[in-house]
Each structure stands twice: as structure tokens, then as C-alpha cells.
C-alpha atoms as a PDB file:
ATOM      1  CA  UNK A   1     -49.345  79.912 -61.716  1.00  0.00           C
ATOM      2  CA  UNK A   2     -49.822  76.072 -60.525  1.00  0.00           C
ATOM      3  CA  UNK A   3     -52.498  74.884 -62.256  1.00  0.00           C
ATOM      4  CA  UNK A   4     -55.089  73.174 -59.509  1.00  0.00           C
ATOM      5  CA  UNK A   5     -55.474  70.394 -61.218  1.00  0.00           C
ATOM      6  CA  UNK A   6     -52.247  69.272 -60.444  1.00  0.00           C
ATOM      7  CA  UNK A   7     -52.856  69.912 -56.560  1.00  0.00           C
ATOM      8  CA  UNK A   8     -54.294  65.866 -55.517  1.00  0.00           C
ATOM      9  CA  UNK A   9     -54.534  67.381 -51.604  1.00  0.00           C
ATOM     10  CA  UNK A  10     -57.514  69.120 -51.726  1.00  0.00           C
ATOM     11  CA  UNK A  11     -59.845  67.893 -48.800  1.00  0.00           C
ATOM     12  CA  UNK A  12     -62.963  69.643 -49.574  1.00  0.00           C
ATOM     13  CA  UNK A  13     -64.881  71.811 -51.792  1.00  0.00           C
ATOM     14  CA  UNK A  14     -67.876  73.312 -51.548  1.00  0.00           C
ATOM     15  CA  UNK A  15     -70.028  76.588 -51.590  1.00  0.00           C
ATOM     16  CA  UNK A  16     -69.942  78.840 -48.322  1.00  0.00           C
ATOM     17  CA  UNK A  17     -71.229  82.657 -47.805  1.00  0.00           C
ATOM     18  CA  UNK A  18     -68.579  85.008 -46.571  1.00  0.00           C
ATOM     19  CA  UNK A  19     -68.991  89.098 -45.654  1.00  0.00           C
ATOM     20  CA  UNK A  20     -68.487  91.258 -48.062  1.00  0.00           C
ATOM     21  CA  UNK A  21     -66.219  94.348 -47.262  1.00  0.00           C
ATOM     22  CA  UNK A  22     -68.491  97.172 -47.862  1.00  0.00           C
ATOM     23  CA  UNK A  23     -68.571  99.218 -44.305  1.00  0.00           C
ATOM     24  CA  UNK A  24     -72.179  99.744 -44.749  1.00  0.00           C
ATOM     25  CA  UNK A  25     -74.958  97.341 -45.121  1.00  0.00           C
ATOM     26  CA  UNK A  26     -72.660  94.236 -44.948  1.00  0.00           C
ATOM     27  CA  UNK A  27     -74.206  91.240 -47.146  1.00  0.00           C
ATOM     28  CA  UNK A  28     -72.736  87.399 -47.138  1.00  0.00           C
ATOM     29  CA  UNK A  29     -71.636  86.780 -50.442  1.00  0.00           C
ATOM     30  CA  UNK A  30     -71.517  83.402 -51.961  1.00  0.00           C
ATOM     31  CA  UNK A  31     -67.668  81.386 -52.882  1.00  0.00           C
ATOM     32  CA  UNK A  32     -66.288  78.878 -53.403  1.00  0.00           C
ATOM     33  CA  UNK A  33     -64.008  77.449 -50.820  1.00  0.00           C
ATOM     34  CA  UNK A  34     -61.708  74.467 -51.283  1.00  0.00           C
ATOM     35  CA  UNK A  35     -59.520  73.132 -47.886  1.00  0.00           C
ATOM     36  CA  UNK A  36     -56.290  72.185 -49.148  1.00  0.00           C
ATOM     37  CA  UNK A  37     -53.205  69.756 -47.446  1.00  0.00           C
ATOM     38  CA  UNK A  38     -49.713  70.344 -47.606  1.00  0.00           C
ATOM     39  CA  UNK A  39     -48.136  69.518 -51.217  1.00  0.00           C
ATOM     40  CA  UNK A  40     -45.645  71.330 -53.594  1.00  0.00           C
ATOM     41  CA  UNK A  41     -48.132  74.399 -54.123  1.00  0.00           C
ATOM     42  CA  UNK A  42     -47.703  75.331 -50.264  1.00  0.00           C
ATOM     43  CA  UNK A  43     -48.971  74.301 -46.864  1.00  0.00           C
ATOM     44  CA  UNK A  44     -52.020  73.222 -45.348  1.00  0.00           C
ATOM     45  CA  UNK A  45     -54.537  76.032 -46.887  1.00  0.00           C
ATOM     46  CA  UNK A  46     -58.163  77.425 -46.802  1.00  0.00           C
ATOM     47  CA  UNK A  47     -58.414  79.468 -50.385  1.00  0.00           C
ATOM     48  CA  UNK A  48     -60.992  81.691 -51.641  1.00  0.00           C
ATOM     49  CA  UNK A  49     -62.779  81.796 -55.301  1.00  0.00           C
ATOM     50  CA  UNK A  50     -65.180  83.824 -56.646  1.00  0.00           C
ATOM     51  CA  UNK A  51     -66.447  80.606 -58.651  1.00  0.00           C
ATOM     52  CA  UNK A  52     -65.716  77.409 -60.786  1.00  0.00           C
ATOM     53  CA  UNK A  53     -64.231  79.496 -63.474  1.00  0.00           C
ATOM     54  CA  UNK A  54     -61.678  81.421 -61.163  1.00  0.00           C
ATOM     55  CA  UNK A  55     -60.658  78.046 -59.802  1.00  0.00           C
ATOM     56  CA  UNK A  56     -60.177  76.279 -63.128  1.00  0.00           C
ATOM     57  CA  UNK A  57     -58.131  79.583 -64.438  1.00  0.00           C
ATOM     58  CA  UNK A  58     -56.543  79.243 -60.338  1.00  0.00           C
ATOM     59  CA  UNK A  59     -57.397  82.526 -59.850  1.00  0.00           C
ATOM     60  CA  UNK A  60     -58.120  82.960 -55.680  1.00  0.00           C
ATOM     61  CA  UNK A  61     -59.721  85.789 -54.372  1.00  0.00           C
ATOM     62  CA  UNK A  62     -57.944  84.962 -50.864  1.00  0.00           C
ATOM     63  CA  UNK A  63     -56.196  82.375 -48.645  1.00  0.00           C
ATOM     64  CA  UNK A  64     -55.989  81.309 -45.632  1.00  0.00           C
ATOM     65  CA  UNK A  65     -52.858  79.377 -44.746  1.00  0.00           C
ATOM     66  CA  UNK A  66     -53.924  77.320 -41.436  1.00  0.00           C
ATOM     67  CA  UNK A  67     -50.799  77.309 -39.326  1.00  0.00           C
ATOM     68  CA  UNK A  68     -52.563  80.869 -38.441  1.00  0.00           C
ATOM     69  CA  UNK A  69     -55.706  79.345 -37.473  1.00  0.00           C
ATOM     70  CA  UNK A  70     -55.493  78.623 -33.583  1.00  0.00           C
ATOM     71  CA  UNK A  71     -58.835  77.395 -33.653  1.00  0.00           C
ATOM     72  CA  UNK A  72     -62.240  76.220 -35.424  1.00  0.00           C
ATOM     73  CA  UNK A  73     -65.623  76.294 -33.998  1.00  0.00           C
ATOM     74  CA  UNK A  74     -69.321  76.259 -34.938  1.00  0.00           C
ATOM     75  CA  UNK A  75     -70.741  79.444 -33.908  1.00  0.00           C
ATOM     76  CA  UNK A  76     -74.650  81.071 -33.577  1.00  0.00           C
ATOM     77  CA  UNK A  77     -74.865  83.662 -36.112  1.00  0.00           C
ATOM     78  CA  UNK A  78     -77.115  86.685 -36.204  1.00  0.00           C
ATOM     79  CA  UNK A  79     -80.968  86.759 -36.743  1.00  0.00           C
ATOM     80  CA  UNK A  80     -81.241  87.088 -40.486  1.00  0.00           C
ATOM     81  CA  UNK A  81     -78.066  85.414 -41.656  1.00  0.00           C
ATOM     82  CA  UNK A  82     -79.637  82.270 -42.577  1.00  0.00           C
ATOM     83  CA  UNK A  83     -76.903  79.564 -42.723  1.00  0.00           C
ATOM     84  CA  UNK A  84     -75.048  77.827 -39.795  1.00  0.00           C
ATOM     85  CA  UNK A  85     -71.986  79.444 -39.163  1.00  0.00           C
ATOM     86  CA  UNK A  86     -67.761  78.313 -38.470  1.00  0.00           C
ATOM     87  CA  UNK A  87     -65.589  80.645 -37.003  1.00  0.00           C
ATOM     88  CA  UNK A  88     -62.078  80.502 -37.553  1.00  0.00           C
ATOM     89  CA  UNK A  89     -60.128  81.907 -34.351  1.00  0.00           C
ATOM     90  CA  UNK A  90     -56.403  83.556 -35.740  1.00  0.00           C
ATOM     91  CA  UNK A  91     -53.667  83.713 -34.091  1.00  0.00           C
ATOM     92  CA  UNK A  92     -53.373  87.429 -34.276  1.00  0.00           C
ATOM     93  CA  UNK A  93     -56.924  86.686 -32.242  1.00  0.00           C
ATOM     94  CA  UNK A  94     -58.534  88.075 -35.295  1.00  0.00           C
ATOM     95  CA  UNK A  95     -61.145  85.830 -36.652  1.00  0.00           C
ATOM     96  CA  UNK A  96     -62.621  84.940 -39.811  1.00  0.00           C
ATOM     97  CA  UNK A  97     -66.553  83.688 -39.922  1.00  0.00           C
ATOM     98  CA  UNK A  98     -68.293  81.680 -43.239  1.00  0.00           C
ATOM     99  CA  UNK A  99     -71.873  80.071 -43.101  1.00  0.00           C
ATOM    100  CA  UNK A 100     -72.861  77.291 -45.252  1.00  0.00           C
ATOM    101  CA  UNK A 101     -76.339  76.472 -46.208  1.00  0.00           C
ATOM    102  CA  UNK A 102     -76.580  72.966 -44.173  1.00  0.00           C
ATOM    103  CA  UNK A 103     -75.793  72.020 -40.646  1.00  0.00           C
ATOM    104  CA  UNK A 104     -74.215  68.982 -42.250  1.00  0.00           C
ATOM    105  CA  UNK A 105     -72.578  70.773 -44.387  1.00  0.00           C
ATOM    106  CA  UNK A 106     -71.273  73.240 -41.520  1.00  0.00           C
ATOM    107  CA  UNK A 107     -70.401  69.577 -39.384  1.00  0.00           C
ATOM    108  CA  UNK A 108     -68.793  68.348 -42.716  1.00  0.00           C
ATOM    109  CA  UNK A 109     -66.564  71.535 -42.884  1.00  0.00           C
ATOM    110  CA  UNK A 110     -65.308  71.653 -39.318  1.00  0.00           C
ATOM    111  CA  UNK A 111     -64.639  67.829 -39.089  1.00  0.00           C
ATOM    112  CA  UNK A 112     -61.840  68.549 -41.818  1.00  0.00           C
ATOM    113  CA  UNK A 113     -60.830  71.853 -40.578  1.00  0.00           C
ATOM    114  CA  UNK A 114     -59.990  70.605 -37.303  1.00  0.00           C
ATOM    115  CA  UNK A 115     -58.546  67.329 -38.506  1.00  0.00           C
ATOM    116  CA  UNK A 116     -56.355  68.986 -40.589  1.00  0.00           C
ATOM    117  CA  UNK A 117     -55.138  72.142 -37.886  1.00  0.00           C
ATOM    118  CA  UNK A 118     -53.863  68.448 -35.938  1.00  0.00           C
ATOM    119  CA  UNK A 119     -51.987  67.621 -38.655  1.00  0.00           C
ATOM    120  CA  UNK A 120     -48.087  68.668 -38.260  1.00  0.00           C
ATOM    121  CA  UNK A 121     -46.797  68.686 -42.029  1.00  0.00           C
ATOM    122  CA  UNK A 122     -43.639  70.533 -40.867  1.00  0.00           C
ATOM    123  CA  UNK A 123     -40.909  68.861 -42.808  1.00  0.00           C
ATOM    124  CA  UNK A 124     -37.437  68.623 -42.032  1.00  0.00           C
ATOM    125  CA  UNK A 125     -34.767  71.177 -42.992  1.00  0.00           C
ATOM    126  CA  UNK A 126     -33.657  70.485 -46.356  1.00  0.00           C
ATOM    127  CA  UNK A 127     -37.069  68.736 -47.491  1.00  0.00           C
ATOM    128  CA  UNK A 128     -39.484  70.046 -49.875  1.00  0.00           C
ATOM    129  CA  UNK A 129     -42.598  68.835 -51.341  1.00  0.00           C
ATOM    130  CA  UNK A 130     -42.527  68.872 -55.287  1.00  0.00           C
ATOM    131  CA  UNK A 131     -44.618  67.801 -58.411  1.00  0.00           C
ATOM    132  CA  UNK A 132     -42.548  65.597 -60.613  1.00  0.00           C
ATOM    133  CA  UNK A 133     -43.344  66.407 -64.024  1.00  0.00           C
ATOM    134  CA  UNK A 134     -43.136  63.517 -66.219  1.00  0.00           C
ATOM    135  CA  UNK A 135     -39.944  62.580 -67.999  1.00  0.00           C
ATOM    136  CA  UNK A 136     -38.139  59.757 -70.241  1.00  0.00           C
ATOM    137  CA  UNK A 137     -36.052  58.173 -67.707  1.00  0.00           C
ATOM    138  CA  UNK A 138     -38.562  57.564 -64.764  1.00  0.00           C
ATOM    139  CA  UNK A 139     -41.514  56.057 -64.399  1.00  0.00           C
ATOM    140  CA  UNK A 140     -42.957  57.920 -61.679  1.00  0.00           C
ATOM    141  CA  UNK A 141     -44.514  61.447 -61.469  1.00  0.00           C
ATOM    142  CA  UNK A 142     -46.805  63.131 -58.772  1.00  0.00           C
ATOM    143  CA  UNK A 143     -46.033  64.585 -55.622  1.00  0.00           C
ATOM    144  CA  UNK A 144     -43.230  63.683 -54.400  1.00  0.00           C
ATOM    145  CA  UNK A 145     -40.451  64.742 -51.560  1.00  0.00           C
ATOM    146  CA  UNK A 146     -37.373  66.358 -52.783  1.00  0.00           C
ATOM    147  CA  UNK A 147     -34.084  66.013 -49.978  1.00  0.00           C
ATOM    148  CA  UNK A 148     -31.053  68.230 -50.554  1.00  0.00           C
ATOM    149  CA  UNK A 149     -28.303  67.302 -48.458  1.00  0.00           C
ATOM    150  CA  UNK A 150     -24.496  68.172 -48.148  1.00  0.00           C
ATOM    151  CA  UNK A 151     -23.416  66.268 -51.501  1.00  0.00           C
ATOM    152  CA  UNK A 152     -26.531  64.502 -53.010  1.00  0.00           C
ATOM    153  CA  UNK A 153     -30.205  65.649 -54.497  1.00  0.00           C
ATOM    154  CA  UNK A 154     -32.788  62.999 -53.419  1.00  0.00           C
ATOM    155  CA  UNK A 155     -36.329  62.173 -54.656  1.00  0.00           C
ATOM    156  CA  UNK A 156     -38.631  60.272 -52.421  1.00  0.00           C
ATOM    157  CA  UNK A 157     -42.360  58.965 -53.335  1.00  0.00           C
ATOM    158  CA  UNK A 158     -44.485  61.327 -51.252  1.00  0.00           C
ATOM    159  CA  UNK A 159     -46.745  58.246 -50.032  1.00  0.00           C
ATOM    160  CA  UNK A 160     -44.387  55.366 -49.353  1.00  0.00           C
ATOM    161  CA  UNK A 161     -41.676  58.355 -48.017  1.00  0.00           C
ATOM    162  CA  UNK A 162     -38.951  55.748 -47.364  1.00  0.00           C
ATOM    163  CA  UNK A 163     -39.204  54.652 -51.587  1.00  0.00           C
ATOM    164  CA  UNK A 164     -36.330  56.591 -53.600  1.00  0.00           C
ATOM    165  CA  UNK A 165     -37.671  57.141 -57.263  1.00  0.00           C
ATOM    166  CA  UNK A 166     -33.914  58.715 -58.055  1.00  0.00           C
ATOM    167  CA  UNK A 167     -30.641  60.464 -56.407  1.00  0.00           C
ATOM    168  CA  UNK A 168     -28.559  63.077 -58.171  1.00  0.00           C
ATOM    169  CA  UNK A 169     -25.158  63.664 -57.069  1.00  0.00           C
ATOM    170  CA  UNK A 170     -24.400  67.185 -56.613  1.00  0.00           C
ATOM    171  CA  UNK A 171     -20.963  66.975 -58.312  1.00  0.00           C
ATOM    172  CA  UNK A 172     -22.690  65.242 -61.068  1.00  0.00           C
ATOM    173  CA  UNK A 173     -25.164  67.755 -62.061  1.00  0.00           C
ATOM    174  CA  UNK A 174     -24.470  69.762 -65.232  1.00  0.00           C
ATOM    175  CA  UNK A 175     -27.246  72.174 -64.576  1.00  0.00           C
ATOM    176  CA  UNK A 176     -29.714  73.189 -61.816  1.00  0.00           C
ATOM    177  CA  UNK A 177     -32.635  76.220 -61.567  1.00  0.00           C
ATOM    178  CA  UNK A 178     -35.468  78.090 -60.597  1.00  0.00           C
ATOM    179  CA  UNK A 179     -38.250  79.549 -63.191  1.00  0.00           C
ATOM    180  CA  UNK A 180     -40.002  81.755 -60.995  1.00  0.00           C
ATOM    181  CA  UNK A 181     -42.241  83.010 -63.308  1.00  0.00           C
ATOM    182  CA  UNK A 182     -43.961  79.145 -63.574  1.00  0.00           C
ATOM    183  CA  UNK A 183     -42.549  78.078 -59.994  1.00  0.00           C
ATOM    184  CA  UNK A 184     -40.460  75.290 -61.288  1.00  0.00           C
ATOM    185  CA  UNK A 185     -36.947  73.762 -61.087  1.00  0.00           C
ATOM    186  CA  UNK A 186     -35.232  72.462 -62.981  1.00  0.00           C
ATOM    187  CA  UNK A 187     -32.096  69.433 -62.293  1.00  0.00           C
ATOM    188  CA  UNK A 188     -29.757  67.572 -65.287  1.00  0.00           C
ATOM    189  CA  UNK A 189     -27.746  64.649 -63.875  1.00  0.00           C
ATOM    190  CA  UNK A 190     -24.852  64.044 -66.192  1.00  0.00           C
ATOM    191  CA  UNK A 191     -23.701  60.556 -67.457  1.00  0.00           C
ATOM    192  CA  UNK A 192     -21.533  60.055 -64.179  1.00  0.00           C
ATOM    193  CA  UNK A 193     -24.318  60.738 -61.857  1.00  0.00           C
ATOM    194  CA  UNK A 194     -24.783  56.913 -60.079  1.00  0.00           C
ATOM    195  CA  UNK A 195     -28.133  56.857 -60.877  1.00  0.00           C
ATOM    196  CA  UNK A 196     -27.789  57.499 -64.271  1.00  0.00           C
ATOM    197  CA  UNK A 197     -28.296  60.747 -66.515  1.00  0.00           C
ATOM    198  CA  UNK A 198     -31.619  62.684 -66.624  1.00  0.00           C
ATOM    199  CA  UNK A 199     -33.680  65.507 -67.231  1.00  0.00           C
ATOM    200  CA  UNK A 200     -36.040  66.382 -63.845  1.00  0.00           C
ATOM    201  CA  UNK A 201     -38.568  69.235 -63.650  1.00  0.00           C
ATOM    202  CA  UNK A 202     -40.769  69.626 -60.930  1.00  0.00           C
ATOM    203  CA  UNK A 203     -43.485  72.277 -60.116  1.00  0.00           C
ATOM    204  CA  UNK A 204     -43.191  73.723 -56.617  1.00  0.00           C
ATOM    205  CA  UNK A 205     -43.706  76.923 -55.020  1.00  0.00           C
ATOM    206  CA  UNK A 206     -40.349  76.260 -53.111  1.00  0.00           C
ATOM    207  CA  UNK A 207     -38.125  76.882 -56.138  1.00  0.00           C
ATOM    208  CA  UNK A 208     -36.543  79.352 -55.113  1.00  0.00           C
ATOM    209  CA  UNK A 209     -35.505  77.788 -51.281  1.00  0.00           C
ATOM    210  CA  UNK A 210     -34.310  74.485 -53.204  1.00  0.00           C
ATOM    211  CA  UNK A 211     -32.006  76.563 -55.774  1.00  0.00           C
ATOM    212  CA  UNK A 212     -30.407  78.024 -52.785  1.00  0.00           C
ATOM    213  CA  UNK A 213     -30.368  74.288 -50.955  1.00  0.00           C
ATOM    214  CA  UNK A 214     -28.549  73.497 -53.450  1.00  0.00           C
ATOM    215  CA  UNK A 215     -26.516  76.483 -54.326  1.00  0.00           C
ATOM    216  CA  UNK A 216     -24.988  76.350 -51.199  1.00  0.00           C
ATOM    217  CA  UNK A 217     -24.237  72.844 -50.923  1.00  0.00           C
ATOM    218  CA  UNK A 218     -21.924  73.119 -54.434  1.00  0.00           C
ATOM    219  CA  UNK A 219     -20.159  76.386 -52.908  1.00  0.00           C
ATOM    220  CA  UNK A 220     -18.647  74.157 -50.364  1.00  0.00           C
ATOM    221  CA  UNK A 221     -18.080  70.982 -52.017  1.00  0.00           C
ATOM    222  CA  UNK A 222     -16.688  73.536 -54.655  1.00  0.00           C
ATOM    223  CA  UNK A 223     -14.343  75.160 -51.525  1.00  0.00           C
ATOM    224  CA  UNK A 224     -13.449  71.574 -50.633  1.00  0.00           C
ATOM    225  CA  UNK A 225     -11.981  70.366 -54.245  1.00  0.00           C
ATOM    226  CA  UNK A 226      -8.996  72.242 -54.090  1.00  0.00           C
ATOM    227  CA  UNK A 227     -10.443  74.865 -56.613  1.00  0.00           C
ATOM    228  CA  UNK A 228     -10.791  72.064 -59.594  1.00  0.00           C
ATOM    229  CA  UNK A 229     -14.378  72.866 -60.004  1.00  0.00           C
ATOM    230  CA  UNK A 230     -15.234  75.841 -61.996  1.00  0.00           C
ATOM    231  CA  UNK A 231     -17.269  78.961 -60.165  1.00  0.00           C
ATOM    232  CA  UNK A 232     -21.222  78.618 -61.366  1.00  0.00           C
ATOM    233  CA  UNK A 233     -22.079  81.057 -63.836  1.00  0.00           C
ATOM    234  CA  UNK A 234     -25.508  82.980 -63.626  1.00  0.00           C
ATOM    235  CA  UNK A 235     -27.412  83.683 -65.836  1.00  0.00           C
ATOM    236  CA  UNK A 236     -28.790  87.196 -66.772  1.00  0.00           C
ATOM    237  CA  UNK A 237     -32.519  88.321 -64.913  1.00  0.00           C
ATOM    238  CA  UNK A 238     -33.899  88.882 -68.855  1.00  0.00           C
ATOM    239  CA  UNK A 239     -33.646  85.257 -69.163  1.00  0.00           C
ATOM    240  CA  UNK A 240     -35.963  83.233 -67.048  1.00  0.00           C
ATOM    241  CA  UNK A 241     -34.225  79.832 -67.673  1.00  0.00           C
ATOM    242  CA  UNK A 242     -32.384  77.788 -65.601  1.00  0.00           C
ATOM    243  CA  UNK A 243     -28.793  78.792 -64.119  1.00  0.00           C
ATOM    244  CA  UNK A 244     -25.530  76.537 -65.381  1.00  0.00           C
ATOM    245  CA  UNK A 245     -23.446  74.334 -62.797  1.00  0.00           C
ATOM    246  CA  UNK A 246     -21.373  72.985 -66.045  1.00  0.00           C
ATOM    247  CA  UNK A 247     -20.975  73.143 -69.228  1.00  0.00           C
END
């Protein structure tokens, strides 16, 4: 599971008072809630935790991902609920209502909330937000951008988006893959690779989309060779390492 301490986008945290789901008698019942932006462990995101502990284990009770939130809006709750209420219009026109204990605190939540339903963090095809692990050839590490295009692998700093930390040359890679088990991927440039040779593992709960990305891209520079590149091997379900471009 990603470990939330590796997620540097969340927005806010804080204490709020949700329904409970018992038909009868409904109570508010106190979580945690933490507002989350777009980085390699998804989109922009409202998540659920029963408590400090569940989110230092990253153990959710619920999320809410906001590209289905049409709308945000403080809202008068019943007699008795004491708290000042947000209601989060869906766009299945469900909604979703919390209360928090403050009418700062309720201004302090919406002000992100709708900043952040503004924000379009859309990326385009063939771009996916990673976590670079660190490693011994590169300096850098963090959130970053990772571009697959029609022959090359690129990584991009996340903040300064037009900085290239490396490149890997699809023809140059001696092994790619996807650990879904502990949503990473894995890339080894070999000695030929312009940038230089490297081992580069990033977290990201886009592993599997990238393996593909890339996948395909090697099928047809593979189709365009004149069959001098060998057919990519897989490797067998049991084995949850990474699959072999080369040997």
C-alpha cells in the first residue's frame, strides 16, 4: 500500500463528523479527513480515516475522488447536529454532508475544496505522476512526471515540469515492470542507453497503465527492426517481480 508519508500533496487535515450508516437513530461520528492533490498515489482526493493510527498504517475507511464532486457548499444543518456543515454535491446528484466543530474551520475546509475542484490536473496521454525512489545514479527523488513516448522513457521534475532528471531509450532498456502488489515499477537502462545505465523504481498507483505504455511502444519498434529484437518474455503470475525486455 503507498505509505502516506510519501504523499507531499496533502492540502488539509483535520477532524470532521460524518453519519454513521445505521438506518435507525443516525449519529455523526468523528474522522479524520485529509484533502489530497493529484500525485503518483492518484488524483485530486477527499479520504476517510477512522483516526491517526489508520492513517499512519494508510488504512482509509473511504474516498472521495473529486472529479465526482460537481460542487461544494456550506449548508444549515439540523437542530441538534451541533457543528457547521459542507455539503458535497456528486455528480450522480448524490451528495455527501460532514460538519466540523468551527465555522472557521468549516470556511477553512471549503476554501480548499473549491480551490482544488478548479484545479484541472488532467495530464496528457502518455504522462504519469510517479515517486522516484532514491537510487545511485541520480540525485533527485520525489514526485516526479514520468513521459512514455513512441521510442524513449522520460523523467521530468514534477515542479519545474520542463527540468529532465533522466531519459531511457526504449531500445536500451534491459528490463521494465509492474509490482502490483506494492504499486511500483520498475526500469534498467543498459550501458548504451544515452543517458547512461541505471536502476529506476518509482511508487505509483499507475503501474500497471505505464507497463502497458511501454509494452506497446517496444511491440512496434520491435515490428519495425526487421525482427532483430527478441519477443519479451513474461514472467510467471507466482512471481511478482518485474517482466524481462533483455537478457
Amino acid at each position: 500500500m503507498a505509505d502516506p508519508q510519501y504523499d507531499k500533496t496533502m492540502i488539509k487535515k483535520g477532524y470532521v463528523r460524518v453519519k454513521g450508516r445505521i438506518p435507525i437513530g443516525k449519529s455523526w461520528k468523528k474522522k479524520l479527513l485529509v484533502l489530497y492533490g493529484p500525485s503518483s498515489n492518484g488524483a485530486s482526493r477527499l479520504v476517510k480515516y477512522s483516526g491517526e493510527q489508520a492513517f499512519a498504517e494508510d488504512e482509509p475507511s473511504s474516498q472521495i475522488p473529486l472529479k465526482d464532486v460537481g460542487s461544494a457548499l456550506r449548508c444549515k444543518m439540523s437542530e441538534g447536529s451541533h457543528g457547521d456543515g459542507i455539503t458535497l454535491h456528486m455528480s450522480d446528484r448524490s451528495i455527501k454532508q460532514f460538519l466540523c466543530d468551527t465555522e472557521s474551520e468549516s470556511t477553512d475546509w471549503l476554501s480548499v475544496i473549491q480551490t482544488e475542484l478548479t484545479r484541472n490536473d488532467n495530464l496528457p496521454s502518455g504522462m504519469f505522476r510517479v515517486f522516484l525512489l532514491p537510487c545511485a545514479t541520480l540525485n533527485d527523488s520525489g514526485e516526479c512526471i514520468l513521459y512514455v513516448t513512441s521510442d524513449c522513457v522520460y523523467i521530468y521534475d514534477n515542479e519545474q515540469k520542463s527540468r529532465q532528471i533522466t531519459a531511457c531509450d526504449i531500445t536500451h532498456i534491459r528490463r521494465y515492470g509492474a509490482d502490483g502488489k506494492r504499486k511500483q515499477f520498475l526500469i534498467e537502462a543498459g550501458s548504451k542507453n544515452p543517458t547512461g545505465e541505471g536502476i529506476y523504481l518509482f511508487r505509483t498507483v499507475f503501474h500497471q497503465e505505464i507497463h502497458d505504455q511501454i509494452e506497446d511502444a517496444a511491440e512496434r519498434i520491435k515490428k519495425k527492426s526487421s525482427g532483430r529484437q527478441r519477443t519479451v518474455p513474461s514472467i510467471p503470475a507466482k512471481q511478482p517481480i518485474y517482466v524481462n525486455q533483455k537478457p
